[in-house]
Each structure stands twice: as C-alpha cells, then as structure tokens.
N, C-alpha and C. Protein backbone atom coordinates (compact mmCIF):
# COMPACT_ATOMS: atom_id res chain seq x y z
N UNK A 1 97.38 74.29 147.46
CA UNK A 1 98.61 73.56 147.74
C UNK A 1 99.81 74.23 147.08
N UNK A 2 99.77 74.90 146.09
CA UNK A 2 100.63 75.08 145.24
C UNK A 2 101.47 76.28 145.60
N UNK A 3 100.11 77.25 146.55
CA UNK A 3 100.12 78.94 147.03
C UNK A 3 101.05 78.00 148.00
N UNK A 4 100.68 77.29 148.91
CA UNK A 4 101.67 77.34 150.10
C UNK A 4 103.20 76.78 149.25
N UNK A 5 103.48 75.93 148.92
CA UNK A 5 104.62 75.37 148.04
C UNK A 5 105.61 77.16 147.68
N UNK A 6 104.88 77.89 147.51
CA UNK A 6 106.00 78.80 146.89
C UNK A 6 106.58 79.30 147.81
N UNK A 7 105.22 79.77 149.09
CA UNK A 7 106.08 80.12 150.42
C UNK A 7 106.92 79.47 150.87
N UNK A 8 107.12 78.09 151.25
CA UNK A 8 108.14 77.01 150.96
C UNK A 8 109.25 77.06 150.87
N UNK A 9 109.05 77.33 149.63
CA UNK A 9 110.09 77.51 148.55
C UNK A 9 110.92 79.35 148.95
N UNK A 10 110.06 79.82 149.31
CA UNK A 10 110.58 81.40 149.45
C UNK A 10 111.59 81.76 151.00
N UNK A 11 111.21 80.85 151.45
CA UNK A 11 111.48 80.57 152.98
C UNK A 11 112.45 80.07 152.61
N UNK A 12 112.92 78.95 151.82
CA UNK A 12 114.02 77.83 151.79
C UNK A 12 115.27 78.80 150.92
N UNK A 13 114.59 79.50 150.10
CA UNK A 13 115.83 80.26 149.16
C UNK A 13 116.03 81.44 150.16
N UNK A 14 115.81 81.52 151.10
CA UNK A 14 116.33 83.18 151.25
C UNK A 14 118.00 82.85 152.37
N UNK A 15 117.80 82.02 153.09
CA UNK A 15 119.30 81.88 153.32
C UNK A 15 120.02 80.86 152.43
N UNK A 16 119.34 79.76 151.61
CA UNK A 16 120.39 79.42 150.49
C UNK A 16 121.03 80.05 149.78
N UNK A 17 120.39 81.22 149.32
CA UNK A 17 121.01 82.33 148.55
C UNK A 17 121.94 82.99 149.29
N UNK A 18 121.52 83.03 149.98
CA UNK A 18 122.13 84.41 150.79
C UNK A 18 123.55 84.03 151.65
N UNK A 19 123.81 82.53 152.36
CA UNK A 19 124.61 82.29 152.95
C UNK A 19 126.05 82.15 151.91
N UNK A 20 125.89 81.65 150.74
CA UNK A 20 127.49 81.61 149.99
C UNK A 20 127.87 82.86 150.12
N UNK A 21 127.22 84.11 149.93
CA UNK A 21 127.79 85.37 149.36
C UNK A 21 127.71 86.11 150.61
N UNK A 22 127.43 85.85 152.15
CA UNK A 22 127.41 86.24 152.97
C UNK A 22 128.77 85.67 153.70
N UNK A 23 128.81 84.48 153.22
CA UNK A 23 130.10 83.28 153.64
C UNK A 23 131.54 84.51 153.24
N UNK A 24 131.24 84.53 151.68
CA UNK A 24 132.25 85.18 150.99
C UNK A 24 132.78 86.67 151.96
N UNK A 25 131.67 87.36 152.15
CA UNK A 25 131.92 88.70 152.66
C UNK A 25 132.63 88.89 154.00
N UNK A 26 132.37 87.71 154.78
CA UNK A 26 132.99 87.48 156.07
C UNK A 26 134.56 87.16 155.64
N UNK A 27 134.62 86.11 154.72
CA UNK A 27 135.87 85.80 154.75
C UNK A 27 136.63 87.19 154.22
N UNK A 28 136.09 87.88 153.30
CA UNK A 28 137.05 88.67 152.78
C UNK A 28 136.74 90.38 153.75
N UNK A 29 136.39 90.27 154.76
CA UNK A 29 136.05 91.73 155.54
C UNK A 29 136.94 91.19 156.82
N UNK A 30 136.16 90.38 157.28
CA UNK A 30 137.09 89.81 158.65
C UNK A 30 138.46 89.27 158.92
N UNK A 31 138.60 88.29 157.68
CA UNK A 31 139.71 87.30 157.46
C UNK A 31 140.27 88.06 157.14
N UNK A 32 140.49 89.09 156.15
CA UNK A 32 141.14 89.56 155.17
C UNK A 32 141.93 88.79 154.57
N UNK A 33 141.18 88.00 153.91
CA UNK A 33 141.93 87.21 152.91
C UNK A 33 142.00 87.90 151.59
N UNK A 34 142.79 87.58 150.44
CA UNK A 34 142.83 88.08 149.08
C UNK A 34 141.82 87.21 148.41
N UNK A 35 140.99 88.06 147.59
CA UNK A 35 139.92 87.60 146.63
C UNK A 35 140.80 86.36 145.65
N UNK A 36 140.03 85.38 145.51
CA UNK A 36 140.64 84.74 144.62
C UNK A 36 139.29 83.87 143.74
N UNK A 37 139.68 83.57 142.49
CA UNK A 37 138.68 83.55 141.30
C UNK A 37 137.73 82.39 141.63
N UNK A 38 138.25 81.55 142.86
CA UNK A 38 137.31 80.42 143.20
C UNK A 38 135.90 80.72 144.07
N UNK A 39 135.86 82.23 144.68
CA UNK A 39 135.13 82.99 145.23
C UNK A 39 134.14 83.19 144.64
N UNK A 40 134.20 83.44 142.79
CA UNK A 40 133.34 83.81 141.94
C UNK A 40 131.65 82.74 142.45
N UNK A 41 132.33 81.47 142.67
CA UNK A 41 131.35 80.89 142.63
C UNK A 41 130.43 81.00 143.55
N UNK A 42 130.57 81.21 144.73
CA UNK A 42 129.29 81.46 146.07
C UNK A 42 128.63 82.83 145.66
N UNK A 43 129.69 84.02 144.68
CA UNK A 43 129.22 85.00 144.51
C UNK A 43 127.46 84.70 143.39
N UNK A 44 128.57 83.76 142.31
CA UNK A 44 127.33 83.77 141.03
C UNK A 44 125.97 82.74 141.82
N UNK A 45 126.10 81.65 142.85
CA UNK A 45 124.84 81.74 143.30
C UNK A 45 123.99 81.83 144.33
N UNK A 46 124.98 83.38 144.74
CA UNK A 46 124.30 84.36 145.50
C UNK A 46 123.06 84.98 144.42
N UNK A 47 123.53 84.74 143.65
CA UNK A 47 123.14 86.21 142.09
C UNK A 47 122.01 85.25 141.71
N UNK A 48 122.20 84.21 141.48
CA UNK A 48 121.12 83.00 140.83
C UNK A 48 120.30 83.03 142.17
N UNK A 49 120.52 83.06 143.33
CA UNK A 49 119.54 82.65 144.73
C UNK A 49 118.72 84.01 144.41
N UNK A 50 119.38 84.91 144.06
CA UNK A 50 118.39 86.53 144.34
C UNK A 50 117.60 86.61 143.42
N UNK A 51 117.86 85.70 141.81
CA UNK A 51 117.07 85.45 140.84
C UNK A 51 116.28 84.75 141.35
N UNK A 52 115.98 83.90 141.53
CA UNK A 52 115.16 82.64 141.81
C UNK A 52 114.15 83.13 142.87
N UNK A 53 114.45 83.80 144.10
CA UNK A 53 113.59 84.66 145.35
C UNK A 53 112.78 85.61 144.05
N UNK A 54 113.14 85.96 143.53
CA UNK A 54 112.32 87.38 142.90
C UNK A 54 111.43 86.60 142.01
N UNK A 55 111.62 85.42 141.32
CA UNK A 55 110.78 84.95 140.13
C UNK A 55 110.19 83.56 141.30
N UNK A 56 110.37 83.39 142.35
CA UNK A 56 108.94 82.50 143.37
C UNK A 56 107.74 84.07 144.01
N UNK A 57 108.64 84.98 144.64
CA UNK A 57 108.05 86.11 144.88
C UNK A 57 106.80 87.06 143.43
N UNK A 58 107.23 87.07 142.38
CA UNK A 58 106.44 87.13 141.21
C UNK A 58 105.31 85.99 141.02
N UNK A 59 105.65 84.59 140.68
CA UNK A 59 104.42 83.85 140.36
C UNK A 59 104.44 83.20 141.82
N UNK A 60 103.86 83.68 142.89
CA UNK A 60 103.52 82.73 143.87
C UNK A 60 101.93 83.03 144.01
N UNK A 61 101.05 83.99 143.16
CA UNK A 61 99.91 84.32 143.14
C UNK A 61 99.63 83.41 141.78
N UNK A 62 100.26 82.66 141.21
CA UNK A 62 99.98 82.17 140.05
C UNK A 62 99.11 80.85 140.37
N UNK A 63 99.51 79.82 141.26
CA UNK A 63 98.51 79.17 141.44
C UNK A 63 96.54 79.38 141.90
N UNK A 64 96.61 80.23 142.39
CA UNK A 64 95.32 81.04 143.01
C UNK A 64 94.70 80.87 141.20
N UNK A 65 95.84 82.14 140.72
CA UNK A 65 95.00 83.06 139.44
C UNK A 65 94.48 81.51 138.40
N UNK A 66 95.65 80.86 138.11
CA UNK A 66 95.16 79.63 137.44
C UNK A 66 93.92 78.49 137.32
N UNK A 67 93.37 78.73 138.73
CA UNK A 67 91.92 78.57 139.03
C UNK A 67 90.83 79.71 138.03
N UNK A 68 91.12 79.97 138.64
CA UNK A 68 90.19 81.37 137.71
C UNK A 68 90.69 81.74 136.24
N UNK A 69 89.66 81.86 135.67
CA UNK A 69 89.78 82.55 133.75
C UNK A 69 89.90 83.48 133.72
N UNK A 70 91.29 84.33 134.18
CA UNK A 70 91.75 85.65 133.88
C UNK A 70 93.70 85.49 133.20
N UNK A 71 93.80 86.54 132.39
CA UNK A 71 94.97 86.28 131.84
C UNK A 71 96.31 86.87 133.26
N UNK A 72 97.33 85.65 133.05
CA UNK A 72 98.18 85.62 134.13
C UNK A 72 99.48 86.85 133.28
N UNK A 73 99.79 87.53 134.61
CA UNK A 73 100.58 88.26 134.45
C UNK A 73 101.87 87.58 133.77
N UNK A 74 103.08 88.09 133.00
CA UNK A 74 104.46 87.43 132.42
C UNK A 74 105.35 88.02 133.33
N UNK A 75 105.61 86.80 133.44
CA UNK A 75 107.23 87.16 134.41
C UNK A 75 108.41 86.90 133.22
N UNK A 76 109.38 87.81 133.50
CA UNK A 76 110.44 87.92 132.49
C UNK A 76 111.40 86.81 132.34
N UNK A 77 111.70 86.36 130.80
CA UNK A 77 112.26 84.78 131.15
C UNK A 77 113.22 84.83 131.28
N UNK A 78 114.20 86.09 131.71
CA UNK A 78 115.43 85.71 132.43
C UNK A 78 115.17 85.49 134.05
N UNK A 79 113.79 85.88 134.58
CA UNK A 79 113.56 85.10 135.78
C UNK A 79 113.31 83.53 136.37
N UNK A 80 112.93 82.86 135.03
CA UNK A 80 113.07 81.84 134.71
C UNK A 80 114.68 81.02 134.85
N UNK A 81 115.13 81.40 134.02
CA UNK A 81 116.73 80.90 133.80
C UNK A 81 117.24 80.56 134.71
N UNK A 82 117.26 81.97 135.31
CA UNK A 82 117.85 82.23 136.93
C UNK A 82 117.70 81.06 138.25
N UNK A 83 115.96 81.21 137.85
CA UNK A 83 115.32 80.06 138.75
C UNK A 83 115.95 78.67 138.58
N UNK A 84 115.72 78.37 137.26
CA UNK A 84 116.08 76.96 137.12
C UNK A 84 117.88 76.83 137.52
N UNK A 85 118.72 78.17 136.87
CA UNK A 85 119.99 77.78 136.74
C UNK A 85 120.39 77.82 138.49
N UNK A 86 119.44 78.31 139.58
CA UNK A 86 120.17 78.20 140.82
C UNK A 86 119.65 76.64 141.25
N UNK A 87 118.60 76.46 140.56
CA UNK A 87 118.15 74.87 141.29
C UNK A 87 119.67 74.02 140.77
N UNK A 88 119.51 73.78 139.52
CA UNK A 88 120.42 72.88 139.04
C UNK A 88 122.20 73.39 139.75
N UNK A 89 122.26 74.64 140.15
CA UNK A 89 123.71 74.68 140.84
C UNK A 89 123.64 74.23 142.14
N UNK A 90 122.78 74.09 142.66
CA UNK A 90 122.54 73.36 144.17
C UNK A 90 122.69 72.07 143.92
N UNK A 91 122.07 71.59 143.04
CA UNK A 91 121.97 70.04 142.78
C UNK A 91 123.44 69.52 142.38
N UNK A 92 124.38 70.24 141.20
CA UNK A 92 125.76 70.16 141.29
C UNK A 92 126.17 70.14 141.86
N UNK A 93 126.03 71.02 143.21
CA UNK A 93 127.10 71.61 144.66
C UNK A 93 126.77 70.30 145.33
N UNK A 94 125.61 69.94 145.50
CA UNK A 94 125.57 68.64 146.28
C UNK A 94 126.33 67.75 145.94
N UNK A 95 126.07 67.06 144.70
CA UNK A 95 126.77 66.04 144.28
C UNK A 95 128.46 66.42 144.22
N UNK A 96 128.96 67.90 143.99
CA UNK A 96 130.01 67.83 144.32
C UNK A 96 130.83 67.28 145.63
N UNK A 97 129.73 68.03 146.79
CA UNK A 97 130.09 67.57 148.22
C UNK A 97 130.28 66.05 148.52
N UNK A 98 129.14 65.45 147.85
CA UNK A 98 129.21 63.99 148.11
C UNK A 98 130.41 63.37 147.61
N UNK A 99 131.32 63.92 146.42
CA UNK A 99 132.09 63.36 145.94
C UNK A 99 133.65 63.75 146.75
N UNK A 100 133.47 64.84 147.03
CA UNK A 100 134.27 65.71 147.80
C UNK A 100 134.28 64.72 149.43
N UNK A 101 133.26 64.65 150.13
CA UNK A 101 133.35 64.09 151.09
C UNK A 101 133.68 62.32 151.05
N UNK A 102 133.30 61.77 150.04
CA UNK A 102 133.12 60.80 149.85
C UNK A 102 134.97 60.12 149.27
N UNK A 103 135.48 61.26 148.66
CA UNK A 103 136.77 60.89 148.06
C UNK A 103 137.98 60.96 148.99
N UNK A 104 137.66 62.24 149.69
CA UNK A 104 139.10 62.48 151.08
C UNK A 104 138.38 62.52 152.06
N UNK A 105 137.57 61.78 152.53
CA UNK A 105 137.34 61.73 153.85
C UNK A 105 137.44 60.68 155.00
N UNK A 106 138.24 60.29 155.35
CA UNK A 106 139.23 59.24 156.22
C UNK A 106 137.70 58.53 156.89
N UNK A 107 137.29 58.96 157.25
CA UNK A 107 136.30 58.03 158.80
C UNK A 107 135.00 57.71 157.70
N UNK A 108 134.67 58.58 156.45
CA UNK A 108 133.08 58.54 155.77
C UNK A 108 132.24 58.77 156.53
N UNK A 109 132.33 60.06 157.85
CA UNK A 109 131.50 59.88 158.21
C UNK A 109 129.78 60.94 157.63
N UNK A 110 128.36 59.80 157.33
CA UNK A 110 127.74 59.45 156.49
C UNK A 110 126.85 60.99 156.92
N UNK A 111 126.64 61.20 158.21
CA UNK A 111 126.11 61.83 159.47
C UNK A 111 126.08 63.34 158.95
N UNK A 112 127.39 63.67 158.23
CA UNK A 112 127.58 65.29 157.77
C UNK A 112 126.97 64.91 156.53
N UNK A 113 127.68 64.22 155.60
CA UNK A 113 126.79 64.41 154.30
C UNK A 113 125.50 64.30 153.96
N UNK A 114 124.72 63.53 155.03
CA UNK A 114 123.01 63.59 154.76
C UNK A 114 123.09 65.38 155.95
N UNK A 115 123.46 65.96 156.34
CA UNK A 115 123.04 67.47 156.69
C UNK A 115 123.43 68.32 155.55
N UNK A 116 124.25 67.92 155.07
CA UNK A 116 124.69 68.87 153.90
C UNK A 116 124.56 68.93 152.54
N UNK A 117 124.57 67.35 152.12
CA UNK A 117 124.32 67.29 150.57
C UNK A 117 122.62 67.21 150.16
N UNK A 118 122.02 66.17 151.08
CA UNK A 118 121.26 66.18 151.06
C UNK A 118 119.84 66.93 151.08
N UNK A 119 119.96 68.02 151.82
CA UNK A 119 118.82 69.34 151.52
C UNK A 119 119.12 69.71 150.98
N UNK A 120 120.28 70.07 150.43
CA UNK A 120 121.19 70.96 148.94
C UNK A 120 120.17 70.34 147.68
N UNK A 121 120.63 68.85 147.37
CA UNK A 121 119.82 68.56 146.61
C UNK A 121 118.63 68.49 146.66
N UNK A 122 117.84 68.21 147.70
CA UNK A 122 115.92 68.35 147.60
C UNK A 122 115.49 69.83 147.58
N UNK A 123 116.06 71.25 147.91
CA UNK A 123 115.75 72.29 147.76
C UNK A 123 116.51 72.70 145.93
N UNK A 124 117.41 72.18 145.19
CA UNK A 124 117.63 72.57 144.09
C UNK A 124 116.89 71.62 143.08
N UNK A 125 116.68 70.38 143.31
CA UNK A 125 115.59 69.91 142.73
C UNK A 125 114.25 70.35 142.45
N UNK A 126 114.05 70.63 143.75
CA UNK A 126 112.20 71.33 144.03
C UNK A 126 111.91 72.35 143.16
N UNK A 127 113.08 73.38 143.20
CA UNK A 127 112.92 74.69 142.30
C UNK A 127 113.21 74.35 141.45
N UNK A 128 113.72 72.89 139.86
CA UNK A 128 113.53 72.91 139.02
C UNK A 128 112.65 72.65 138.48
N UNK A 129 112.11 71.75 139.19
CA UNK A 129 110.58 70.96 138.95
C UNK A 129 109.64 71.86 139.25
N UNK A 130 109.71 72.55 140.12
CA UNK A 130 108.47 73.45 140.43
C UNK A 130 108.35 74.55 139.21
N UNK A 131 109.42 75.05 138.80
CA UNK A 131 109.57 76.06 138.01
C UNK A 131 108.85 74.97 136.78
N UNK A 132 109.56 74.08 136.22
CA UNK A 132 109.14 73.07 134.73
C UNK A 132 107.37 73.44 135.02
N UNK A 133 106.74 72.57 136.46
CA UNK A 133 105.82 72.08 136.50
C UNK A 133 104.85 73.81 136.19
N UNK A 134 104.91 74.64 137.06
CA UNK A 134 104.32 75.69 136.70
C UNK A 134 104.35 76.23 135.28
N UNK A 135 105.31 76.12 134.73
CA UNK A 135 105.27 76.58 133.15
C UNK A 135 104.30 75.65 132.32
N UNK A 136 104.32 74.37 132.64
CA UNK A 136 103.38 73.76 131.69
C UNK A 136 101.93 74.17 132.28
N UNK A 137 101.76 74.53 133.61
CA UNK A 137 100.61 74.74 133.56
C UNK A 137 99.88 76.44 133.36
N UNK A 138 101.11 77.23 133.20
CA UNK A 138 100.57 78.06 132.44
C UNK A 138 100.34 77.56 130.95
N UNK A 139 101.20 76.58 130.09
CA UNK A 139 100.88 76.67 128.81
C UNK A 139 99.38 76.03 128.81
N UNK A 140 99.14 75.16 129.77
CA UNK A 140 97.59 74.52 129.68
C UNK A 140 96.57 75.87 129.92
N UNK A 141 96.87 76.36 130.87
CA UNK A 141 96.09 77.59 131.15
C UNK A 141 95.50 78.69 129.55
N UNK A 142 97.05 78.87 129.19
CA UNK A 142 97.09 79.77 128.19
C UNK A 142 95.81 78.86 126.83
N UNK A 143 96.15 77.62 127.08
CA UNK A 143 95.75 76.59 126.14
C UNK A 143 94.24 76.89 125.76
N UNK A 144 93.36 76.38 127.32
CA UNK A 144 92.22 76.62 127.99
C UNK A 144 91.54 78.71 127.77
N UNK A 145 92.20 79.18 128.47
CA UNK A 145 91.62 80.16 128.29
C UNK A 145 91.57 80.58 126.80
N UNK A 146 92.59 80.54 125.59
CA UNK A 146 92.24 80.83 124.63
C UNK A 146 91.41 79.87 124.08
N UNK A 147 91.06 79.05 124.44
CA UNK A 147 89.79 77.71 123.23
C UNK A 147 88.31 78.65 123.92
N UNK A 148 88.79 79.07 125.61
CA UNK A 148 87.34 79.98 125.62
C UNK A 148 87.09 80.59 125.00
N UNK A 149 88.05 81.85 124.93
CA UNK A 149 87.60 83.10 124.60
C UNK A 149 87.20 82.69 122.61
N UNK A 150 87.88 81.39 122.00
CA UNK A 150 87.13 81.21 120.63
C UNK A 150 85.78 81.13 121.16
N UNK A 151 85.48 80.15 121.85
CA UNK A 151 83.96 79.58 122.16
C UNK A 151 83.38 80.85 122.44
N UNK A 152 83.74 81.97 123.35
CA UNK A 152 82.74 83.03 123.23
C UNK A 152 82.55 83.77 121.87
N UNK A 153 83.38 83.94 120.98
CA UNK A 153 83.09 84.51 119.75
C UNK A 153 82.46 83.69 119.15
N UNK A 154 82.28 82.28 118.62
CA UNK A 154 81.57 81.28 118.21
C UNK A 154 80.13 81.54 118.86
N UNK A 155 79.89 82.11 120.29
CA UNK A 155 78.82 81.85 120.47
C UNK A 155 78.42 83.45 120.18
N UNK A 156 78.47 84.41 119.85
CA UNK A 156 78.29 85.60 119.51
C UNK A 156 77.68 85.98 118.22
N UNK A 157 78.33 84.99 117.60
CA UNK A 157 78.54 84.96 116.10
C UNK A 157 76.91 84.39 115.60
N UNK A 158 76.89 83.28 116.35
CA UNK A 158 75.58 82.48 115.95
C UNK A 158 74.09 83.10 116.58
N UNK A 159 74.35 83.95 117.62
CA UNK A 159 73.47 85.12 118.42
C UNK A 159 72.34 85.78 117.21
C-alpha cells in the first residue's frame, strides 16, 4: 500500500511543482512583464516541488525494504525539509486562496474554491504526513533491526 502511495504522491507533485514556475516563465517570456519580488514565490515552490519529487523518488522503495531486515538506504535531510516545507506551502497557499476568495469575492462562488483550495490542501497535507509517518517508521525499523542484530550476537556468544 505504501509502494503505491508514493507513486501517488509522485504523479500528484510533478505538475504541482512544476505549474507555479512554469506559470512564472510564461508570464515573464510571453507577457513580457517585469520580474517583480512577488514572483519569488511560485519560483521558491517550484524549488520545494523539485525537492519533494526527488526525496518521494528516493524512498518510494522504502516501504518494500521495511518488510524485510536489511539496512535502508539515507536519504539526505535536506530532502526531507524540502519535502515537508513544500507540503506545508501548499497547505498555506490554500488557506491563503480561501481567504483571498472568501474576502473579495462578490457572488462566493463556493464551486472554484473546492477546485482550487481544496486539492491544494489534501496533496500538501499528504506529503507532510506521509513524510512524518515514514520517518517514524524508519525509526521503528532502525529500532527492530538493531535489537536483532544484539539478539544475534547474544546468540553467538552463548554458542
């Protein structure tokens, strides 16, 4: 369950990521508009979406290996960060929208904001929790496989 969940998840980040900073490039190639510092932001989670794809793409063999008593490869914990810090900016961006739509929007109509805020937030949620939930179960893993590998020296010992 967990193997499919990342594909999921890998599928769901590759145009979340990719559409702010693709958004950006149109406006400023086509439009020719002037860069301005509010831009930064679709840029930085373009940058967090490309983090987050690379660290589901790294541990998406992690559920498989976690079955089995072999030591799991380390993924680098700024792939981590990344991961979590693009979930939680989706989850902001949503709630921004809602407030955004919700504050100047003459008619309320309800219809755009469940297309827009709403997968924003269940895809930046998913990748925080998924990321939390996998870390603890490497620490159980890590937990487990080292009380083995005592028990095999314990049982060596007494041989």
């Amino acid at each position: 369950m967990g193997h499919l969940q990342k594909i999921i998840l890998l599928v769901l980040i590759v145009p979340l990521a990719l559409f702010p900073g693709g958004l950006i490039s149109y406006v400023l190639l086509f439009e020719e508009l002037k860069f301005e510092a509010s831009m930064w932001i679709p840029i930085g989670i373009t940058v967090l979406g490309i983090g987050s794809f690379m660290f589901h793409f790294k541990t998406k063999k992690f559920y498989k290996l976690l079955r089995m008593k072999v030591v799991l490869p380390n993924v680098d914990p700024w792939l981590w960060v990344l991961d979590i810090a693009f979930g939680i900016a989706y989850i902001l961006l949503s709630f921004y929208f809602v407030y955004i739509m919700y504050t100047f929007s003459a008619d309320k109509n309800i219809n755009v904001l469940l297309m827009v805020a709403i997968p924003m937030f269940v895809a930046g949620a998913w990748t925080v929790f998924e990321a939390i939930y996998l870390n603890k179960l490497i620490g159980i893993h890590k937990y487990a496989h080292r009380h083995s590998e005592i028990e095999d020296i314990k049982g060596n010992v007494t041989e």
